[in-house]
Protein backbone atom coordinates (compact mmCIF):
# COMPACT_ATOMS: atom_id res chain seq x y z
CA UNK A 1 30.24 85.54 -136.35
CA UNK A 2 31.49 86.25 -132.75
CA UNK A 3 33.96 88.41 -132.00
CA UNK A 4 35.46 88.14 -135.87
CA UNK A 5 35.59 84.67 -135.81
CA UNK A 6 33.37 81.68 -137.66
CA UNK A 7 30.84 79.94 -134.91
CA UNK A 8 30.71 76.74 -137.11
CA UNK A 9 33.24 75.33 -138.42
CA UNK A 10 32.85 72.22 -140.53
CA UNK A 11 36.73 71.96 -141.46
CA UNK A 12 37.26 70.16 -138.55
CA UNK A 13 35.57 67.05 -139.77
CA UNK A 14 38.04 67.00 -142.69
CA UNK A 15 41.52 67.72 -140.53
CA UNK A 16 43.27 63.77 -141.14
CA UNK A 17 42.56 61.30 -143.27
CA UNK A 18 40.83 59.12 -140.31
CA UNK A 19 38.58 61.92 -139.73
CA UNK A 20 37.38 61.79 -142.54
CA UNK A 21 37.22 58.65 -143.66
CA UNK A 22 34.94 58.51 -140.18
CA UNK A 23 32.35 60.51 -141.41
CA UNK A 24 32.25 59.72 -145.02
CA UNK A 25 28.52 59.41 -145.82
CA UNK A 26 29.30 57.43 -149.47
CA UNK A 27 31.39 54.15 -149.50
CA UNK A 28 32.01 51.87 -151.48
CA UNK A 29 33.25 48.48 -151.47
CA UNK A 30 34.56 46.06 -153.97
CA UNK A 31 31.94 43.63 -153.43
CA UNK A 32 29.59 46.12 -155.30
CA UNK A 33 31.52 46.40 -158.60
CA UNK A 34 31.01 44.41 -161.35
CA UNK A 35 34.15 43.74 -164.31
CA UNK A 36 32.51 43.33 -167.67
CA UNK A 37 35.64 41.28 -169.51
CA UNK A 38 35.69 40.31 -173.25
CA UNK A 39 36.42 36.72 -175.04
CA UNK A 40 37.03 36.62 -178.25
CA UNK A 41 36.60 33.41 -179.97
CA UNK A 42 39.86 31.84 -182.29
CA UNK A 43 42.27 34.32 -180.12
CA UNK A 44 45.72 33.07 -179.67
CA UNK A 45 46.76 35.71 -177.16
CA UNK A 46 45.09 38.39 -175.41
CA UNK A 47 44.60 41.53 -178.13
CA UNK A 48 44.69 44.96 -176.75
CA UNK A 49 41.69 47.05 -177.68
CA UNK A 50 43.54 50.26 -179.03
CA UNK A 51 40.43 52.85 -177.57
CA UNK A 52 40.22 50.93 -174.22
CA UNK A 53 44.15 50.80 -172.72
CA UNK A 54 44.54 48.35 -170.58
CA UNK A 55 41.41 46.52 -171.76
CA UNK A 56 42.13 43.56 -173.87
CA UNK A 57 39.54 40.80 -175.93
CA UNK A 58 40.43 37.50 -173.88
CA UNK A 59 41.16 34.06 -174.89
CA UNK A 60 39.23 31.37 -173.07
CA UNK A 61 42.92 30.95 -170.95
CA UNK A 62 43.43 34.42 -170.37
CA UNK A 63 39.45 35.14 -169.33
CA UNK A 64 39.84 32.22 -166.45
CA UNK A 65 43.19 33.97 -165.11
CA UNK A 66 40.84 37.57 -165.13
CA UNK A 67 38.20 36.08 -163.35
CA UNK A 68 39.88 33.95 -160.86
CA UNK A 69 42.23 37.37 -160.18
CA UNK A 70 38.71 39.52 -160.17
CA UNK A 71 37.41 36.62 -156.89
CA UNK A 72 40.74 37.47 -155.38
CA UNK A 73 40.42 41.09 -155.42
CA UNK A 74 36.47 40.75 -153.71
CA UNK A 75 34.69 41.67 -156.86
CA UNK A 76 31.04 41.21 -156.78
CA UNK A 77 30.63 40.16 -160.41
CA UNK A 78 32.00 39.61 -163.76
CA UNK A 79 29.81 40.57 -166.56
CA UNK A 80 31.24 38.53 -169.76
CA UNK A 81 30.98 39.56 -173.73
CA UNK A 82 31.56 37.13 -176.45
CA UNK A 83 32.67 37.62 -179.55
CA UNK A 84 32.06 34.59 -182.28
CA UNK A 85 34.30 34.40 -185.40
CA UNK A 86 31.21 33.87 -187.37
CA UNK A 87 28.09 35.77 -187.22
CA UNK A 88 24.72 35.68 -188.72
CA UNK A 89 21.49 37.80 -189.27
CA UNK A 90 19.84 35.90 -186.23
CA UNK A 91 22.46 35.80 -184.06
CA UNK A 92 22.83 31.98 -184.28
CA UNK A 93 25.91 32.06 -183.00
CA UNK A 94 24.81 33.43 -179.30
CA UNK A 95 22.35 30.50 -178.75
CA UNK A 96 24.98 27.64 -179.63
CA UNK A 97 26.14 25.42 -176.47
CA UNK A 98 29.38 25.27 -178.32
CA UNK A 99 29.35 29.10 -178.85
CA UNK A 100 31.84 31.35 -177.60
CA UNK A 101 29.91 32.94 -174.46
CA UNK A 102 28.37 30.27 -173.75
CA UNK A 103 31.61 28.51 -173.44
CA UNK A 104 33.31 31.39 -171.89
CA UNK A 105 30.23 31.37 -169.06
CA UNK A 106 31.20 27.29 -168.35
CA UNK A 107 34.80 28.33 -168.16
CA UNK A 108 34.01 31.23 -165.88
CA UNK A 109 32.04 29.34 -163.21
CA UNK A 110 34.26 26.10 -163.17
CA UNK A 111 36.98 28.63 -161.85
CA UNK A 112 35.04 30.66 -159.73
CA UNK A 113 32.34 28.37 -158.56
CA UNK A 114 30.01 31.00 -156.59
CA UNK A 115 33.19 33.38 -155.46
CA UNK A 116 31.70 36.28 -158.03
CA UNK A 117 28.30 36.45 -159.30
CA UNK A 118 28.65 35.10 -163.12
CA UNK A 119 26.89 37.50 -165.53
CA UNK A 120 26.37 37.49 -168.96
CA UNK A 121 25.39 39.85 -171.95
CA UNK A 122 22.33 39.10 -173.28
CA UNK A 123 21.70 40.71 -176.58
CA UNK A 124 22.22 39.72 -180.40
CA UNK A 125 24.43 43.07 -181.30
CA UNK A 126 28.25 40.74 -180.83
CA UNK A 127 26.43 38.03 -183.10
CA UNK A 128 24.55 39.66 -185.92
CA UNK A 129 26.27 40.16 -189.32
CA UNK A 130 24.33 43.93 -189.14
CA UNK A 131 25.41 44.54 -185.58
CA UNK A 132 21.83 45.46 -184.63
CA UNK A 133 20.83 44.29 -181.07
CA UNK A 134 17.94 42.45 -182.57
CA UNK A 135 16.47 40.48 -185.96
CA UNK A 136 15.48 43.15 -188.71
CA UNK A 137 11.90 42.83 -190.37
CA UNK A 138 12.11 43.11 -194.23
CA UNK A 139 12.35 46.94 -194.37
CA UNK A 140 15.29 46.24 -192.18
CA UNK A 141 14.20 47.53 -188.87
CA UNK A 142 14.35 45.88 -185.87
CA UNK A 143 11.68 43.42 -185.15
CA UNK A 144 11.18 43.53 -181.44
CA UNK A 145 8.88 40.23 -181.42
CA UNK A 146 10.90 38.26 -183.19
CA UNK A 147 13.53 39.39 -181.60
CA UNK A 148 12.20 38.46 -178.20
CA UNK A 149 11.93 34.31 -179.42
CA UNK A 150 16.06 35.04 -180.34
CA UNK A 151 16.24 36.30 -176.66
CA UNK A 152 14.33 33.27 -175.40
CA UNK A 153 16.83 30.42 -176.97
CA UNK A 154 19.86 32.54 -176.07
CA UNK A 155 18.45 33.01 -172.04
CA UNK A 156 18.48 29.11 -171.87
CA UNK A 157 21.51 28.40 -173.04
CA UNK A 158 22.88 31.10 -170.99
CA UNK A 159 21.46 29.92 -167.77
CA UNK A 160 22.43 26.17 -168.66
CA UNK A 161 26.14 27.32 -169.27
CA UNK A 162 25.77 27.88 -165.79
CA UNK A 163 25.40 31.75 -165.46
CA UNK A 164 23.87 33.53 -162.83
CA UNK A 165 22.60 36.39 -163.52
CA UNK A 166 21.57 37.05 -167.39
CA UNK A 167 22.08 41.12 -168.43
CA UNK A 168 19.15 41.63 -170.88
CA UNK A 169 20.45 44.97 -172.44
CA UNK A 170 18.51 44.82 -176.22
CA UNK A 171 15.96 47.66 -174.91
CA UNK A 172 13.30 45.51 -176.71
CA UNK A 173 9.64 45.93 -175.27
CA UNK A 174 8.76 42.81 -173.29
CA UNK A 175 12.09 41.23 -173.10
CA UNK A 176 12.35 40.68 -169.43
CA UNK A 177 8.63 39.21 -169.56
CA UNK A 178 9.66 37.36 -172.40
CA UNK A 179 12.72 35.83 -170.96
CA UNK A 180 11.66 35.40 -167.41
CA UNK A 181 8.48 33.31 -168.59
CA UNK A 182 11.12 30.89 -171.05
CA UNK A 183 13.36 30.42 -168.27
CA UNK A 184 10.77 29.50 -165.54
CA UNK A 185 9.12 27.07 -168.17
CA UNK A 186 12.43 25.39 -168.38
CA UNK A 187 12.97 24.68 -164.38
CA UNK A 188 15.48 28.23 -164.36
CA UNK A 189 13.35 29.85 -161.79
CA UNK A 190 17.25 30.40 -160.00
CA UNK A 191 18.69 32.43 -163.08
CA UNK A 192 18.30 35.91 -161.91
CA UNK A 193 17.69 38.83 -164.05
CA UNK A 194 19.58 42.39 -164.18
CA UNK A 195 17.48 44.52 -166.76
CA UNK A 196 18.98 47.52 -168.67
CA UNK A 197 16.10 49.16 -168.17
CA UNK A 198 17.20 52.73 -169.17
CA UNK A 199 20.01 52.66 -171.59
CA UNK A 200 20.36 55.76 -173.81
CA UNK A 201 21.00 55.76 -177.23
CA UNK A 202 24.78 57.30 -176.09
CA UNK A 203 28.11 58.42 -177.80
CA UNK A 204 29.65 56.93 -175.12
CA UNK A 205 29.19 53.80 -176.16
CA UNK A 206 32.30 54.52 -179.03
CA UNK A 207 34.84 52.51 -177.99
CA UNK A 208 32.42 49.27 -177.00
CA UNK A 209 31.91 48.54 -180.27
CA UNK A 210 35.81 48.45 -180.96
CA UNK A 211 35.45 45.90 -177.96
CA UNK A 212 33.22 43.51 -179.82
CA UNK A 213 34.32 44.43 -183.44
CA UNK A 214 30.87 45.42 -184.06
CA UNK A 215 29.75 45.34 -187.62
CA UNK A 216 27.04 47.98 -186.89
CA UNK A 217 26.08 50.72 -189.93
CA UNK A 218 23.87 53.07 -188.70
CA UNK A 219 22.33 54.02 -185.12
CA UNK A 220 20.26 52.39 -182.25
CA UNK A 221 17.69 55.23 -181.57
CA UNK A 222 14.67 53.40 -182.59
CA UNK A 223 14.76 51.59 -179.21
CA UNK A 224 17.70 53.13 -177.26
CA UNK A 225 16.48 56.07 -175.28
CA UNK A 226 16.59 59.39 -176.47
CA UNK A 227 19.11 61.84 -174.01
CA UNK A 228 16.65 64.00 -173.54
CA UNK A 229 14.13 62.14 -171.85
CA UNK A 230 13.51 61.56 -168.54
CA UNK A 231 10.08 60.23 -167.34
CA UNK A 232 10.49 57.80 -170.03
CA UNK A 233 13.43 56.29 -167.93
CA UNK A 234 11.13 55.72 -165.06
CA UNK A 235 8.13 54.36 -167.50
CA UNK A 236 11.01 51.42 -168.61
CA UNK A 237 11.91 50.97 -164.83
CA UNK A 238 8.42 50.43 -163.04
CA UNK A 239 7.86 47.81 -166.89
CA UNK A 240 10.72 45.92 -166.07
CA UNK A 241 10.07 45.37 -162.97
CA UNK A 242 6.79 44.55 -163.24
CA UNK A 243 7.82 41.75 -165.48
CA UNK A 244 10.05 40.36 -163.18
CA UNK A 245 13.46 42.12 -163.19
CA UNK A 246 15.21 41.24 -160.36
CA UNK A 247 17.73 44.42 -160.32
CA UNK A 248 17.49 47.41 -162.82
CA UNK A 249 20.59 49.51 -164.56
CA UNK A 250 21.13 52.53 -165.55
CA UNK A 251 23.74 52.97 -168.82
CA UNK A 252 25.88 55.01 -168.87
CA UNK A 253 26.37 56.56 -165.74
CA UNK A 254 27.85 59.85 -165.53
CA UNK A 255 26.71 61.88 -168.25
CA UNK A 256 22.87 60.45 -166.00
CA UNK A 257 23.50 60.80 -162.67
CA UNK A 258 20.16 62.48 -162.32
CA UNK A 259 18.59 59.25 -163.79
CA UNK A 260 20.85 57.28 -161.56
CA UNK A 261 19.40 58.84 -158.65
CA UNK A 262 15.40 59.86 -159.95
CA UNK A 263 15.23 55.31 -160.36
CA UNK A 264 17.15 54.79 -156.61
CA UNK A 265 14.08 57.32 -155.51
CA UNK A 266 12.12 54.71 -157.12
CA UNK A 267 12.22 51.44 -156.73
CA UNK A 268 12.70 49.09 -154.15
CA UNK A 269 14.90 46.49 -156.15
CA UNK A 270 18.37 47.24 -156.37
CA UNK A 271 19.72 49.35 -158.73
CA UNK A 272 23.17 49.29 -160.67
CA UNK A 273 24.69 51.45 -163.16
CA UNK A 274 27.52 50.88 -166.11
CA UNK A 275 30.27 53.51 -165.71
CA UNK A 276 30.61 52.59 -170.02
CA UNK A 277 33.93 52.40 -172.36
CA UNK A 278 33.47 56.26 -173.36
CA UNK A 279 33.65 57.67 -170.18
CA UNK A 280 36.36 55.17 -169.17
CA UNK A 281 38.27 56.08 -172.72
CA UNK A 282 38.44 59.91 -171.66
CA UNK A 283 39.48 59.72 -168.22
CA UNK A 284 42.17 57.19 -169.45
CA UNK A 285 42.70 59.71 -172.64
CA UNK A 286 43.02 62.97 -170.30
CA UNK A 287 45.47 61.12 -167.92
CA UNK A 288 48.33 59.92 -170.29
CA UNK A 289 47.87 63.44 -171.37
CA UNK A 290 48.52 65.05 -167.86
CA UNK A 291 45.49 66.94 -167.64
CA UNK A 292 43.74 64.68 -164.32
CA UNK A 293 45.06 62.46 -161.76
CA UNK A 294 44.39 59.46 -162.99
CA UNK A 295 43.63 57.25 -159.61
CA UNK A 296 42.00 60.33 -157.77
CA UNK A 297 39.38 60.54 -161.31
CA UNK A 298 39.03 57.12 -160.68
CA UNK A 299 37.73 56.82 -157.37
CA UNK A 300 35.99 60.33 -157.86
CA UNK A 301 33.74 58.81 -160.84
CA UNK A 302 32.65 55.82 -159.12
CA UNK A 303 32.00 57.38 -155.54
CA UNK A 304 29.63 59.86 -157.82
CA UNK A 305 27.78 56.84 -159.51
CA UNK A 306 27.37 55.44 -155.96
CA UNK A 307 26.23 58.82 -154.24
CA UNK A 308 24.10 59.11 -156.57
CA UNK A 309 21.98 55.78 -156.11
CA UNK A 310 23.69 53.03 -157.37
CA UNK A 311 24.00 50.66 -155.04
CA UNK A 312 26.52 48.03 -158.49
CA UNK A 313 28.89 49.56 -160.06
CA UNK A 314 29.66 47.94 -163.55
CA UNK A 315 33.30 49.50 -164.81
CA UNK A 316 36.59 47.91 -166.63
CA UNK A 317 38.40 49.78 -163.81
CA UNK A 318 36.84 47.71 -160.75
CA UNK A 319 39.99 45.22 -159.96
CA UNK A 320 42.22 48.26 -160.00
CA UNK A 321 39.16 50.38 -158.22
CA UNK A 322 38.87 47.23 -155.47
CA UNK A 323 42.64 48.07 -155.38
CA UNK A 324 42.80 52.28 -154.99
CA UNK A 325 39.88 51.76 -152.42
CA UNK A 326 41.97 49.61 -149.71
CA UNK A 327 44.58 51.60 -149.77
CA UNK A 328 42.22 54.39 -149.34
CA UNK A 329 41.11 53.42 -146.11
């Protein structure tokens, strides 16, 4: 202090909105978020999921209107879930040509072409009859090497639908080793890989499985990770990699923001992280309520998940967040 008065003064970095949009040290664009969107197969019309407002299952129509809107808005990605009328304890219905994410990825690219990286979900969970992300042995656990020949088939057909980038998300040991060697057997050396490499066995994850009228009994713990841990997340990381991931994510985001940022320390591939339907649902929850502005929690969240590491940003809100953040600045 001099004479009574402060000698720095760091409020005048924040006195207009050009200041300080000038020295903002965390931006983000709408090329770095990703829009996961949901088909559902036999739909007529677009159904509302009733824990996700505003997020609907999509008919094969309604899914090419989404994603050609998503390459208007600059997304960088679409990340698409299927949901088959039928399913099976093998997941049959994820490896069919004729399936309903397979067909959904065809539709998807035809429309978009190379405007927005074309993702898709790889896992069993949407197509098993027990809603397990894998086959179960016969004292119905899951069996991860079995499961990894599932993940095989359903990579291939994946990539020859035409997708992109294939989201291995079962948490099985080996599965990015397992599906990178089947897919560079078959000529896919292209078909890029984003690993959930440290995915938490989360109560966030609620209102997902509304999403993909999951017929789950029971828990994921024995290969989700446990909340707790946190060297673990960085064991799964440096694996995944190793085996040939070709970008790593973190799921969910905010309730790990200390993951988020411990794996950005990390690596050298790029990271991404999914900003999941729970923590969507209670922002979205606490706004029709009052209690939070709904666009400022918005942008808040995701600028966290970014400051934090994350250099994709995979949330139902990013065409509106694309949206909020030219207007920003």
């Amino acid at each position: 202090m001099t004479g009574g008065f402060p000698e720095v003064r760091p409020r005048r970095l924040r006195t207009t909105k050009a200041m300080r949009a000038l020295v903002s040290e965390t931006r983000l664009h709408p090329s770095q978020l990703v829009l996961p969107l949901f088909v559902k197969e036999g739909l007529d019309a677009p159904h509302p999921i009733a824990s996700m407002p505003g997020v609907v299952q999509h008919t094969r129509d309604s899914l090419r209107k989404a994603v050609a809107s998503a390459a208007g808005a600059g997304l960088g990605g679409v990340m698409l879930f299927g949901i088959p009328k039928t399913r099976d304890a093998y997941g049959s219905a994820g490896i069919d040509p004729d399936g309903v994410l397979n067909v959904a990825i065809a539709d998807t690219v035809a429309e978009v072409g190379d405007a927005l990286v074309v993702m898709s979900d790889l896992c069993l969970d949407e197509f098993t009859d027990h809603g397990h992300c894998g086959v179960l042995g016969p004292d119905g656990s899951v069996d991860n090497d079995a499961t990894l020949e599932q993940y095989g088939r359903m990579a291939l057909a994946q990539a020859e639908a035409g997708a992109h980038m294939l989201g291995a998300s079962g948490m099985m040991d080996g599965q990015i080793g397992a599906v990178r060697a089947e897919l560079d057997r078959a000529g896919c050396t292209d078909t890029s890989l984003l690993a959930y490499a440290v995915k938490y066995a989360s109560a966030c994850f609620g209102p997902f499985r509304d999403a993909v009228d999951s017929a789950l009994d029971g828990d994921r713990r024995t290969y989700q990770q446990d909340p707790g841990n946190a060297r673990e997340a960085l064991r799964e990381v440096a694996l995944d990699i190793a085996e040939g991931a070709d970008i790593v994510m973190v799921k969910p985001a905010l309730p790990y923001l200390d993951i988020v940022a411990a794996v950005a320390a990390e690596v050298t591939v790029p990271v991404a992280a999914y900003q999941v339907s729970g923590e969507y649902a209670m922002v979205e929850a606490a706004a029709a309520n009052g209690w939070v502005d709904r666009e400022r929690m918005i942008v808040e969240t995701a600028t966290s998940i970014r400051r934090a590491g994350a250099g994709i940003i995979c949330t139902y809100w990013a065409e509106e967040l694309a949206h909020l953040l030219r207007r920003e600045f």
